[in-house]
N, C-alpha and C. Protein backbone atom coordinates (compact mmCIF):
# COMPACT_ATOMS: atom_id res chain seq x y z
N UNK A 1 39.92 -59.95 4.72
CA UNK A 1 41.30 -60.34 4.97
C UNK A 1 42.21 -59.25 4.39
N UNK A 2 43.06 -58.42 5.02
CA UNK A 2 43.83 -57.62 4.82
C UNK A 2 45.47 -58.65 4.01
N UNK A 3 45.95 -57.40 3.33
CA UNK A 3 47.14 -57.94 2.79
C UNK A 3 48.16 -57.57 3.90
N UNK A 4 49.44 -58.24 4.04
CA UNK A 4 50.52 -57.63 4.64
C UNK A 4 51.94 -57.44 3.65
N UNK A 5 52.90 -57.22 4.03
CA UNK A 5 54.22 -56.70 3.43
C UNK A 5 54.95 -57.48 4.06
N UNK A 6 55.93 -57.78 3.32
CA UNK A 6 56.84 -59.16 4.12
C UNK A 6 58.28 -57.83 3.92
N UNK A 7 59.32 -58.83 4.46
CA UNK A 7 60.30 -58.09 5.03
C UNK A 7 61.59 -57.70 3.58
N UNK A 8 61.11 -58.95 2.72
CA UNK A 8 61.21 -58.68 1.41
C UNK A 8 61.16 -56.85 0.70
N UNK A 9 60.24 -56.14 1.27
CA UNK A 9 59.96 -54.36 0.74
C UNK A 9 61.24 -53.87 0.93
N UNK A 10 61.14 -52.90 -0.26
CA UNK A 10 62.71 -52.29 -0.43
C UNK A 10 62.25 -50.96 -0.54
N UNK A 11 60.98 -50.40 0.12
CA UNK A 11 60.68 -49.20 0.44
C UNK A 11 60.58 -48.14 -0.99
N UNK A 12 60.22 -48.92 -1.83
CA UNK A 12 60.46 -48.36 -3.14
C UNK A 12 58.97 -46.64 -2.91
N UNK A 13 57.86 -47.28 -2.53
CA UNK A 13 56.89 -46.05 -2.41
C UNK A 13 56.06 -46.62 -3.55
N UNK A 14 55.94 -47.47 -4.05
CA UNK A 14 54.83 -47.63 -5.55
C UNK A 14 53.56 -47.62 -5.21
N UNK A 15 53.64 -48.51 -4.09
CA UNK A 15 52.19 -49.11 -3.51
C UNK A 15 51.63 -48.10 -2.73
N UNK A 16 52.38 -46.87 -2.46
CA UNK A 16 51.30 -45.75 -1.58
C UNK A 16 50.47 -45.06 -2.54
N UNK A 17 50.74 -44.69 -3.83
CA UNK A 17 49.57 -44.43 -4.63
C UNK A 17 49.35 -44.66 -4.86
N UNK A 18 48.95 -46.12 -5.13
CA UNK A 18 47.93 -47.58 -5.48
C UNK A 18 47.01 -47.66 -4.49
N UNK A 19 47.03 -47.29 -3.13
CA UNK A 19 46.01 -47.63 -2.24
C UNK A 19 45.00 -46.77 -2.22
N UNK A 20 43.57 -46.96 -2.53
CA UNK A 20 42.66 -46.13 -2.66
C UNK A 20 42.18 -46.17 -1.32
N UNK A 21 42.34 -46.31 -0.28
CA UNK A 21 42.03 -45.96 0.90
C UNK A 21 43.04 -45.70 2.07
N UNK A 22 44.54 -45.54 1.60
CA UNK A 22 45.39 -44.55 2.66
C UNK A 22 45.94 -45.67 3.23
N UNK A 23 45.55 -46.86 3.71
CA UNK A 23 46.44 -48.20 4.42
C UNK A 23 47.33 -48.56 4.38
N UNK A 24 48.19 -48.05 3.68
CA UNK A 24 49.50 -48.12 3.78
C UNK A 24 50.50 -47.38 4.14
N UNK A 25 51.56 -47.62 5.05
CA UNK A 25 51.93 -46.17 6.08
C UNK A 25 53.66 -46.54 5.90
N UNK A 26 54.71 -45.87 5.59
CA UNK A 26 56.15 -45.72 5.03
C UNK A 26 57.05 -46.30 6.22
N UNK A 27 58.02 -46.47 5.64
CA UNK A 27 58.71 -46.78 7.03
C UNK A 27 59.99 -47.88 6.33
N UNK A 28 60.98 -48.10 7.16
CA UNK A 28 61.93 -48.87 6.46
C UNK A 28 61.41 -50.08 5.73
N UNK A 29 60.05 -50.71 6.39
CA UNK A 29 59.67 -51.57 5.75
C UNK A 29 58.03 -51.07 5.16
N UNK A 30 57.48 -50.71 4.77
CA UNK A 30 56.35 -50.27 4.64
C UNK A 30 55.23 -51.26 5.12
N UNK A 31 54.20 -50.70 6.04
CA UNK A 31 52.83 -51.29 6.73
C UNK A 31 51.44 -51.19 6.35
N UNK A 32 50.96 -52.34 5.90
CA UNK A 32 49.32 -51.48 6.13
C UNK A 32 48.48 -52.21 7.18
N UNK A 33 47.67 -50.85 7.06
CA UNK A 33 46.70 -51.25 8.17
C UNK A 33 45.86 -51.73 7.91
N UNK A 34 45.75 -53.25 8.76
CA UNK A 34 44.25 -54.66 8.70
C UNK A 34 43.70 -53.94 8.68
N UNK A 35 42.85 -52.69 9.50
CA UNK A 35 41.42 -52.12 9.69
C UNK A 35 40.85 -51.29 9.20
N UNK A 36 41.97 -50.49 7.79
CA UNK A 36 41.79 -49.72 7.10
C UNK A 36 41.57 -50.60 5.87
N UNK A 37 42.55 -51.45 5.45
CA UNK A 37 42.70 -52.25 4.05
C UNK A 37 41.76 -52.73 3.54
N UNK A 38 41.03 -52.77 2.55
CA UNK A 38 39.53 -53.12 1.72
C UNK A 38 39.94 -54.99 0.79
N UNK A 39 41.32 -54.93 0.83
CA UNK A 39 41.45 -56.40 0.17
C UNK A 39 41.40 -56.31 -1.44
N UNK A 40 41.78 -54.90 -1.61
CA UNK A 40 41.53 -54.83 -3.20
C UNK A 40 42.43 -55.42 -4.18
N UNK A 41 43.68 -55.48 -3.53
CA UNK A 41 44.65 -56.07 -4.17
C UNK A 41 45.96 -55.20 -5.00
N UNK A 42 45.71 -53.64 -5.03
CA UNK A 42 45.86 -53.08 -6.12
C UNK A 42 47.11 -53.25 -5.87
N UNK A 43 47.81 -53.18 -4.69
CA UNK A 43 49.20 -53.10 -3.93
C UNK A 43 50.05 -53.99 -4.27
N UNK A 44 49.38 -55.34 -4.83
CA UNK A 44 49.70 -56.49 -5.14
C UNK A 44 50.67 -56.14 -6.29
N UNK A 45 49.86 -55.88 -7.19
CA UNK A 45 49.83 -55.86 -8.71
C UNK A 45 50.89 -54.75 -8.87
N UNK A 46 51.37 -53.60 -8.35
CA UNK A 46 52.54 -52.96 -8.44
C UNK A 46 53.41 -53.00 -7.57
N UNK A 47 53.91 -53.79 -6.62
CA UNK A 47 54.87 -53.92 -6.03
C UNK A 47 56.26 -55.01 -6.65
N UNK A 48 57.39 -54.04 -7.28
CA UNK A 48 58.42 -54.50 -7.84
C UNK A 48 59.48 -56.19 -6.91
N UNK A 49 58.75 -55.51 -5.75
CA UNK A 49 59.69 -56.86 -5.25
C UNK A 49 59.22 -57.63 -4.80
N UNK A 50 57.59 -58.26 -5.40
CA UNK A 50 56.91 -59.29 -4.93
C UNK A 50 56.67 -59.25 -2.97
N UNK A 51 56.76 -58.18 -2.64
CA UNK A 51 56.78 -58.40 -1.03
C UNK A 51 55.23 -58.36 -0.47
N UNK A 52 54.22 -58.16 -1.18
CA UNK A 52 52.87 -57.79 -1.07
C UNK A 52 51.78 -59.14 -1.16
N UNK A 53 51.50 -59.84 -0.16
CA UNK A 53 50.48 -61.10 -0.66
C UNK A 53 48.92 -60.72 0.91
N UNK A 54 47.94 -61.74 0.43
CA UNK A 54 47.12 -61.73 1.33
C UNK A 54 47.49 -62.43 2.37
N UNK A 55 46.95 -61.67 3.40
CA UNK A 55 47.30 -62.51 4.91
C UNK A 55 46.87 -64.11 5.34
């Protein structure tokens, strides 16, 4: 089960060097990708504006 980003992201950038496998891609709202994402969570755990949960 991949995580997603709710609309909540304020594009801060924390969670792109938290992802040890690249799944996460920039953008006004930031995305990751289901088919890349491993479910590790790490994205979770540093994202300042709570916008990061499992799908």
């Amino acid at each position: 089960m991949a995580h997603v980003i709710s609309s909540d992201c304020v594009a801060c950038g924390s969670c792109i060097s938290e992802c040890p496998v690249e799944a996460i891609a920039e953008g006004d709202i930031y995305v990751i990708d289901a088919e890349t994402c491993i479910d590790c969570g790490a994205c979770v755990d540093c994202c300042p504006a709570d916008a990061i949960s499992a799908q």
